[in-house]
Each structure stands twice: as structure tokens, then as C-alpha cells.
C-alpha atoms as a PDB file:
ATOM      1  CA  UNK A   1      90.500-124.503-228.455  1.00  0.00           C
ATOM      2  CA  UNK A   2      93.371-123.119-226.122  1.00  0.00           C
ATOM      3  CA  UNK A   3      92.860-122.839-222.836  1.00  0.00           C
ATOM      4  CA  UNK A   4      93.528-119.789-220.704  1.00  0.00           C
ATOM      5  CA  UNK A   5      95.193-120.304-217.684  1.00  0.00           C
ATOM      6  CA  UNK A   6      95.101-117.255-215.256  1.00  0.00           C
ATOM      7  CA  UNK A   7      97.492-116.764-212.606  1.00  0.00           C
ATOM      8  CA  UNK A   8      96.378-116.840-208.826  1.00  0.00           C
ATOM      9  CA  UNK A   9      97.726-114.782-206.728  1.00  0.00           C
ATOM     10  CA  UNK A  10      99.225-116.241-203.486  1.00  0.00           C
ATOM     11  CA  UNK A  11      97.161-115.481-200.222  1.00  0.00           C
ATOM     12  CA  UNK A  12      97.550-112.992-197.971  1.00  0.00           C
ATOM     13  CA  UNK A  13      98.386-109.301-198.157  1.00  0.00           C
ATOM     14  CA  UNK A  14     101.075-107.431-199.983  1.00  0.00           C
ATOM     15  CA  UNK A  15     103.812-105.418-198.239  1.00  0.00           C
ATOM     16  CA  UNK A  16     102.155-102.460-199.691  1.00  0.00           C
ATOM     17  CA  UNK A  17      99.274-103.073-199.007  1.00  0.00           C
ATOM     18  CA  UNK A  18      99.927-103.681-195.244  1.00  0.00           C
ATOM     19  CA  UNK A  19     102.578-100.271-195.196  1.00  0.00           C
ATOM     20  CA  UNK A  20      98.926 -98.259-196.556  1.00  0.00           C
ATOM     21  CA  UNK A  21      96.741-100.079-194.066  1.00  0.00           C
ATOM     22  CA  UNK A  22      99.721 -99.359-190.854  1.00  0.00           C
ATOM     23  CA  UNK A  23     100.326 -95.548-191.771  1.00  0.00           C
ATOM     24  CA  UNK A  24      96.172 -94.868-192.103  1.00  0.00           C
ATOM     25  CA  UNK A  25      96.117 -96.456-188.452  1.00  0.00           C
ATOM     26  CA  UNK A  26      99.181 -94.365-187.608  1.00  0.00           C
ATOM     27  CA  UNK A  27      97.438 -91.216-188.960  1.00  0.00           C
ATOM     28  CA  UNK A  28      93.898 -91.961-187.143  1.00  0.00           C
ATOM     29  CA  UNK A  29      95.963 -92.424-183.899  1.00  0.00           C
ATOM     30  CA  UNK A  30      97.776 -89.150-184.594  1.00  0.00           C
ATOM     31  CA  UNK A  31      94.489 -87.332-184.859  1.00  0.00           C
ATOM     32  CA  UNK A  32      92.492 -88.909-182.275  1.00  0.00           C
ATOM     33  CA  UNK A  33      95.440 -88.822-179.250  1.00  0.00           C
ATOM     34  CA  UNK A  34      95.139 -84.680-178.676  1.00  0.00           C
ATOM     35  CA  UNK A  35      91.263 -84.972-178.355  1.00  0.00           C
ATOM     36  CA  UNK A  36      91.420 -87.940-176.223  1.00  0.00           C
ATOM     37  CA  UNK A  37      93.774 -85.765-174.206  1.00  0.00           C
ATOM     38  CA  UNK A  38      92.070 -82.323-174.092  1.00  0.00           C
ATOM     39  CA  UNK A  39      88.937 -84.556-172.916  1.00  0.00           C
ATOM     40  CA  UNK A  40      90.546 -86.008-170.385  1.00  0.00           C
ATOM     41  CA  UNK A  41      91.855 -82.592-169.016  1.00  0.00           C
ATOM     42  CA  UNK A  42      88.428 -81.098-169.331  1.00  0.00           C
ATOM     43  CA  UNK A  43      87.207 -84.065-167.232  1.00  0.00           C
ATOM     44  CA  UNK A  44      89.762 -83.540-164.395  1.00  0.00           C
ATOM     45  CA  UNK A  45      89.619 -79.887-164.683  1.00  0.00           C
ATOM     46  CA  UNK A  46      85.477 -80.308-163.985  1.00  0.00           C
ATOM     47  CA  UNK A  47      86.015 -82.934-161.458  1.00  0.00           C
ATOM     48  CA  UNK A  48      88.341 -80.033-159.653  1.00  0.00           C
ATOM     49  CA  UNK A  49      85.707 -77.071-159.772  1.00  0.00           C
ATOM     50  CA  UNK A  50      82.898 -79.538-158.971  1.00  0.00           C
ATOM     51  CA  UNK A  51      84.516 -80.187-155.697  1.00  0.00           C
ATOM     52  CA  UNK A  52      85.279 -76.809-154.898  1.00  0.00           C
ATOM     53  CA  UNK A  53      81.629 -76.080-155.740  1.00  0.00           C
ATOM     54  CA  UNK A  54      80.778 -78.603-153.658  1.00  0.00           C
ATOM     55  CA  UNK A  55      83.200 -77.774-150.460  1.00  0.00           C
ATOM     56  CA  UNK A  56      82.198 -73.977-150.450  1.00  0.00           C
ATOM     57  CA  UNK A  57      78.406 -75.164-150.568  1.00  0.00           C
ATOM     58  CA  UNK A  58      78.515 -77.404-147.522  1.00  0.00           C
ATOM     59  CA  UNK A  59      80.283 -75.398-145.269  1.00  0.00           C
ATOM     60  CA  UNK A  60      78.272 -72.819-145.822  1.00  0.00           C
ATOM     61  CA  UNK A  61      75.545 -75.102-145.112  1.00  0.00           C
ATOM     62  CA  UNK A  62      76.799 -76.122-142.460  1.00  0.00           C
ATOM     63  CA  UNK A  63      77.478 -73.094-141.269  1.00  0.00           C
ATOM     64  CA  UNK A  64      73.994 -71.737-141.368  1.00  0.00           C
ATOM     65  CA  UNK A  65      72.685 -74.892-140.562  1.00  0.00           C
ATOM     66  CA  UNK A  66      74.502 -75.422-137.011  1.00  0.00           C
ATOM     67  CA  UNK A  67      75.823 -72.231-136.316  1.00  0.00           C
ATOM     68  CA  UNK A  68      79.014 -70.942-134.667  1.00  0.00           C
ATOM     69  CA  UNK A  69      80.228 -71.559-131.320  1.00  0.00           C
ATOM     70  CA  UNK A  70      81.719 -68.923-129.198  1.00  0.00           C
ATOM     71  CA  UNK A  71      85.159 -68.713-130.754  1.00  0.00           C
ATOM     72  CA  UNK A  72      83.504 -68.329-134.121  1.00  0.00           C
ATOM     73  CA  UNK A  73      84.388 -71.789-135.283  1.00  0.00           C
ATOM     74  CA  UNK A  74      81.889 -73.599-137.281  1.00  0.00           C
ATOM     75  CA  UNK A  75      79.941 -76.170-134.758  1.00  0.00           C
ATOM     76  CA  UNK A  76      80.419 -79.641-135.429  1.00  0.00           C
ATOM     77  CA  UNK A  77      83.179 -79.358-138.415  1.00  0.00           C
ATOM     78  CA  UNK A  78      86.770 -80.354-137.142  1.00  0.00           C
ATOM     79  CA  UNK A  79      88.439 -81.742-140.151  1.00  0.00           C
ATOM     80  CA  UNK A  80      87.470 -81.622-144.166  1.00  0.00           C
ATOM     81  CA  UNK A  81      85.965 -84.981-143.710  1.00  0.00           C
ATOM     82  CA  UNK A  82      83.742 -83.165-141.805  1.00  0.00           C
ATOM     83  CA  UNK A  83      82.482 -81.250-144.230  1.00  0.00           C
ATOM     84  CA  UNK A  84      82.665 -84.313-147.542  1.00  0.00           C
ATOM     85  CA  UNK A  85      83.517 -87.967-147.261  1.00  0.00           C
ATOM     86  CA  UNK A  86      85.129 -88.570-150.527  1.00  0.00           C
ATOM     87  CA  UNK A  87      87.691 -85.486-151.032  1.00  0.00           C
ATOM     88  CA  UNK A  88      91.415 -86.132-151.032  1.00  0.00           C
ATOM     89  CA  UNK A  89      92.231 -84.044-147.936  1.00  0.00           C
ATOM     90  CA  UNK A  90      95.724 -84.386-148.725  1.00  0.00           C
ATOM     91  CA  UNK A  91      94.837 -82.356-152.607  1.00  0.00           C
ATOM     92  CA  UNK A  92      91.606 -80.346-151.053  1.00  0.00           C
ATOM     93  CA  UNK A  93      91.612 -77.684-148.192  1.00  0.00           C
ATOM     94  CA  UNK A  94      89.310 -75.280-146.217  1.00  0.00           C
ATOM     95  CA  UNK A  95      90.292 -72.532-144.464  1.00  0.00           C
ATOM     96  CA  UNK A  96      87.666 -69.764-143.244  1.00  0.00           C
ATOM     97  CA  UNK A  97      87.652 -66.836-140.493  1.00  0.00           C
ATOM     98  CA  UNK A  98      85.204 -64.152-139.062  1.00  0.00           C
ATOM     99  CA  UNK A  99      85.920 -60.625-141.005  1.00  0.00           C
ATOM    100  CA  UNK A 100      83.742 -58.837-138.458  1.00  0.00           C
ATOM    101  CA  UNK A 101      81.808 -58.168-135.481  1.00  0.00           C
ATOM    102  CA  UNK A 102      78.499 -59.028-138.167  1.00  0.00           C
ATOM    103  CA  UNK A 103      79.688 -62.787-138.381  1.00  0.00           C
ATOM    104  CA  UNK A 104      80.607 -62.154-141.553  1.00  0.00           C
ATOM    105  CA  UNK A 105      82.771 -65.412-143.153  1.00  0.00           C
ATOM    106  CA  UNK A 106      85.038 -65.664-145.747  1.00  0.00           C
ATOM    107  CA  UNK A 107      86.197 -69.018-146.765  1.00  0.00           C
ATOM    108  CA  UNK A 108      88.692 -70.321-148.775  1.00  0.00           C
ATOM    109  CA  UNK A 109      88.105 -73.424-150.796  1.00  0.00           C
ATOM    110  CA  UNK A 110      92.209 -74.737-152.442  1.00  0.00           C
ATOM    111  CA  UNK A 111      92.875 -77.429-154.784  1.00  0.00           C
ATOM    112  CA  UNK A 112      96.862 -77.746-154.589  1.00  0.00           C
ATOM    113  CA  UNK A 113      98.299 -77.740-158.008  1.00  0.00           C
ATOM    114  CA  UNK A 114      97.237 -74.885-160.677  1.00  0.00           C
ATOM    115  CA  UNK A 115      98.177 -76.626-163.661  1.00  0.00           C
ATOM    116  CA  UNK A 116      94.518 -77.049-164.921  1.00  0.00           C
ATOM    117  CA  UNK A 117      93.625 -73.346-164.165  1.00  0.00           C
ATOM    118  CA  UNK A 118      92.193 -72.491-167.177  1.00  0.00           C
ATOM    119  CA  UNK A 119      90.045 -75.762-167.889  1.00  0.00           C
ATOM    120  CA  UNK A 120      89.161 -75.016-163.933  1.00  0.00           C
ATOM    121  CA  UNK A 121      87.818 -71.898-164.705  1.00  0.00           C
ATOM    122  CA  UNK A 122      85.730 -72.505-167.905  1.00  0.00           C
ATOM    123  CA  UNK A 123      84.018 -73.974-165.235  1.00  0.00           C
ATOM    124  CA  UNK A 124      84.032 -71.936-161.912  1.00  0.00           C
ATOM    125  CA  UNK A 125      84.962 -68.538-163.062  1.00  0.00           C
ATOM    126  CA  UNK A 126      85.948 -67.094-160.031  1.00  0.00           C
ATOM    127  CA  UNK A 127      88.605 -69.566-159.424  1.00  0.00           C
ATOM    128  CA  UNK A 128      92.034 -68.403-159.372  1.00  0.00           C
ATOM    129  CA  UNK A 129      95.367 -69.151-158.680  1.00  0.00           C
ATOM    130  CA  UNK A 130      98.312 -68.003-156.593  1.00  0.00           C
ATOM    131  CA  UNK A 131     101.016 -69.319-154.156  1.00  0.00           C
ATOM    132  CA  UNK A 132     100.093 -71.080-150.792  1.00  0.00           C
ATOM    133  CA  UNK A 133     102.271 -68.356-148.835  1.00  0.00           C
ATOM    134  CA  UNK A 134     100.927 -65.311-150.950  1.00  0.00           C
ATOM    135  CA  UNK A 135      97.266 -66.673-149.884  1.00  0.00           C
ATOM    136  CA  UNK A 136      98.336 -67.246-146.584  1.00  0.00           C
ATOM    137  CA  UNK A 137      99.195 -63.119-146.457  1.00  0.00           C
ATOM    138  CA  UNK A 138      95.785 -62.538-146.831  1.00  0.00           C
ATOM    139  CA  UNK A 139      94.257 -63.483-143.805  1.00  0.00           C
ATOM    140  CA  UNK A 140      97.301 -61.871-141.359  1.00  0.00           C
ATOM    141  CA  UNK A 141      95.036 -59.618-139.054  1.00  0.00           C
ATOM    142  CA  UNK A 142      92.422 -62.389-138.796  1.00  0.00           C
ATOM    143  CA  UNK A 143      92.397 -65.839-136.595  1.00  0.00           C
ATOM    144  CA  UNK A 144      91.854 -68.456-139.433  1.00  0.00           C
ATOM    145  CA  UNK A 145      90.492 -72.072-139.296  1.00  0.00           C
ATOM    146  CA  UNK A 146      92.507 -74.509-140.998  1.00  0.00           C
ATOM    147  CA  UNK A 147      90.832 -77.729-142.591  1.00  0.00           C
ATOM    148  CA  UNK A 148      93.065 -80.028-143.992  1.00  0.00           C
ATOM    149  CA  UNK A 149      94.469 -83.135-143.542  1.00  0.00           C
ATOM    150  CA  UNK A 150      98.162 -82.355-145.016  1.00  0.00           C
ATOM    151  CA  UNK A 151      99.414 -78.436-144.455  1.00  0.00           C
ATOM    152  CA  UNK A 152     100.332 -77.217-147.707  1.00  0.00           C
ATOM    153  CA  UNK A 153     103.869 -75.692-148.006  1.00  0.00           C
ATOM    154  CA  UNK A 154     104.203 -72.192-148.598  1.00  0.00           C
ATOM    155  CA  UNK A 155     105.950 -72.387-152.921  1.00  0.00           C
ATOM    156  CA  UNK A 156     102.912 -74.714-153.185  1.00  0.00           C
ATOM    157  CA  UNK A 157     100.828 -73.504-156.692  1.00  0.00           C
ATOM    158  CA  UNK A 158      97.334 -73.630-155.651  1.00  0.00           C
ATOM    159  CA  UNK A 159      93.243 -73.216-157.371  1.00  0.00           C
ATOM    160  CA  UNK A 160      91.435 -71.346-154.945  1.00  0.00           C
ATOM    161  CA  UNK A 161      88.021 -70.036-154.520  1.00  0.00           C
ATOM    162  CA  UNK A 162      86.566 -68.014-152.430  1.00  0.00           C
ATOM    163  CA  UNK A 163      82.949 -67.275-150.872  1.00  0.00           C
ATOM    164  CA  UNK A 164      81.750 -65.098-148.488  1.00  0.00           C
ATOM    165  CA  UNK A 165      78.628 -65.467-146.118  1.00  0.00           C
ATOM    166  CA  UNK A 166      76.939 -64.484-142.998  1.00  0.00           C
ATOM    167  CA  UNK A 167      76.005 -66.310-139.873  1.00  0.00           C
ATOM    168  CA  UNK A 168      72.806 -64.529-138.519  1.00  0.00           C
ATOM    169  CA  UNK A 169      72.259 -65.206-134.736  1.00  0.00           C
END
């Protein structure tokens, strides 16, 4: 009887079998990098309008809560930290002013930067965006209260939003 010898491969991989394994990795990284992305954009763009949420909310709180003193600033709220702890005052800004002789208030929550506009406002839908000095125009006739901890210079893109409320006395 002959034997049969068979032949062992050596261990270990060949090169194309490594070149297959690399380029499915490369693919899977390909497809996974844009989501991974887009997510993190949503995320930041959420964290943004949450904020804003949150900063119109407690002043208007605050507002109705403590009242106005006689020069129709907001008792008690000096700065943004003021009004939250943990916003960037340097990224986050309030500004607000009487519209009438009915305490009426409109206030002006801004996020400088717009470049998340649209993530921002699949979110808050009444955000919107503009210049710093074309926002600034808007309140000429009227005696606003800034809250901020940086000013904002005027070609500076901003996310704004806006609410509106009354102080009864």
C-alpha cells in the first residue's frame, strides 16, 4: 500500500485573504462614518434648541415669578448665570425689552453660530437665523436688556428665538 502524503499548508493568513478581510473593514468604515456624523450633528443641534428652550422658559419664569422693577428690568436677573448655571455665556445670550405700556416682553434667546440651523429647527421650529447687527436693528426704538457674558460682534451668524410674554401687576 502507498501512502498519501497531503500537503499542509503553512500557518497564518494569505495576502489575499488579509487584502478581502482590510477592504470589507474599509467598506464598513465607509458606511458607518456619515451616520456616526449626522448623529452627532443631530445631538449638538438638540443640545442647542434644548437650551434655548430652556433659557426662554426660565426667564419667563422668572419673570412672572419675581416681577419687574421700576425700570422694567427683570428683578433679581443681572447676568445669564442668573437665569442657568451651566450655559456657555460666551456661545448663549438673552436680550429682552418692554414693547408697551401693558408690560408686554419680548425676549430674545441667541446661540452664536448658525451652522446647525436646520438640525436646530427640526427641533424648535421657530428658530431662525440672521446676523447679530441685523437683530440688533430690531429693537432700535426700544431700551433693551443685554445678558451675556461676551458681546457678540455685529457679522456674527447667530440661532435665535424669540418669545413673547406679559408681566401682569
Amino acid at each position: 500500500m502507498k501512502s498519501v502524503q497531503i500537503r499542509s499548508r503553512e500557518k497564518g493568513f494569505s495576502m489575499i485573504e488579509l487584502l478581502i478581510v482590510l477592504s470589507i473593514i474599509a467598506a464598513l468604515i465607509a458606511l458607518i462614518t456619515p451616520i456616526a456624523m449626522n448623529a452627532s450633528q443631530k445631538a449638538r443641534a438638540t443640545e442647542i434648541a434644548k437650551n434655548m428652550k430652556t433659557l426662554a422658559d426660565s426667564i419667563e419664569r422668572i419673570a412672572l415669578t419675581d416681577g419687574v422693577d421700576s425700570s422694567d428690568k427683570i428683578k433679581g436677573v443681572n447676568s445669564l448665570s442668573d437665569v442657568a448655571r451651566d450655559v456657555n455665556g460666551s456661545t448663549y445670550h438673552i436680550i429682552y425689552y418692554v414693547t408697551d405700556q401693558v408690560k408686554t416682553y419680548d425676549a430674545y434667546i441667541v446661540h452664536k453660530g448658525d451652522k446647525l440651523l436646520e438640525k436646530v429647527r427640526e427641533v424648535l421650529s421657530d428658530a431662525s437665523s440672521t446676523t447679530w447687527s441685523d437683530l440688533e436693528s430690531r429693537w432700535n426704538s426700544y431700551t433693551p436688556v443685554y445678558l451675556e457674558d461676551s458681546p457678540l460682534e455685529e457679522s456674527d451668524n447667530i440661532i435665535y428665538y424669540k418669545i413673547s410674554f406679559y408681566i401682569y401687576q
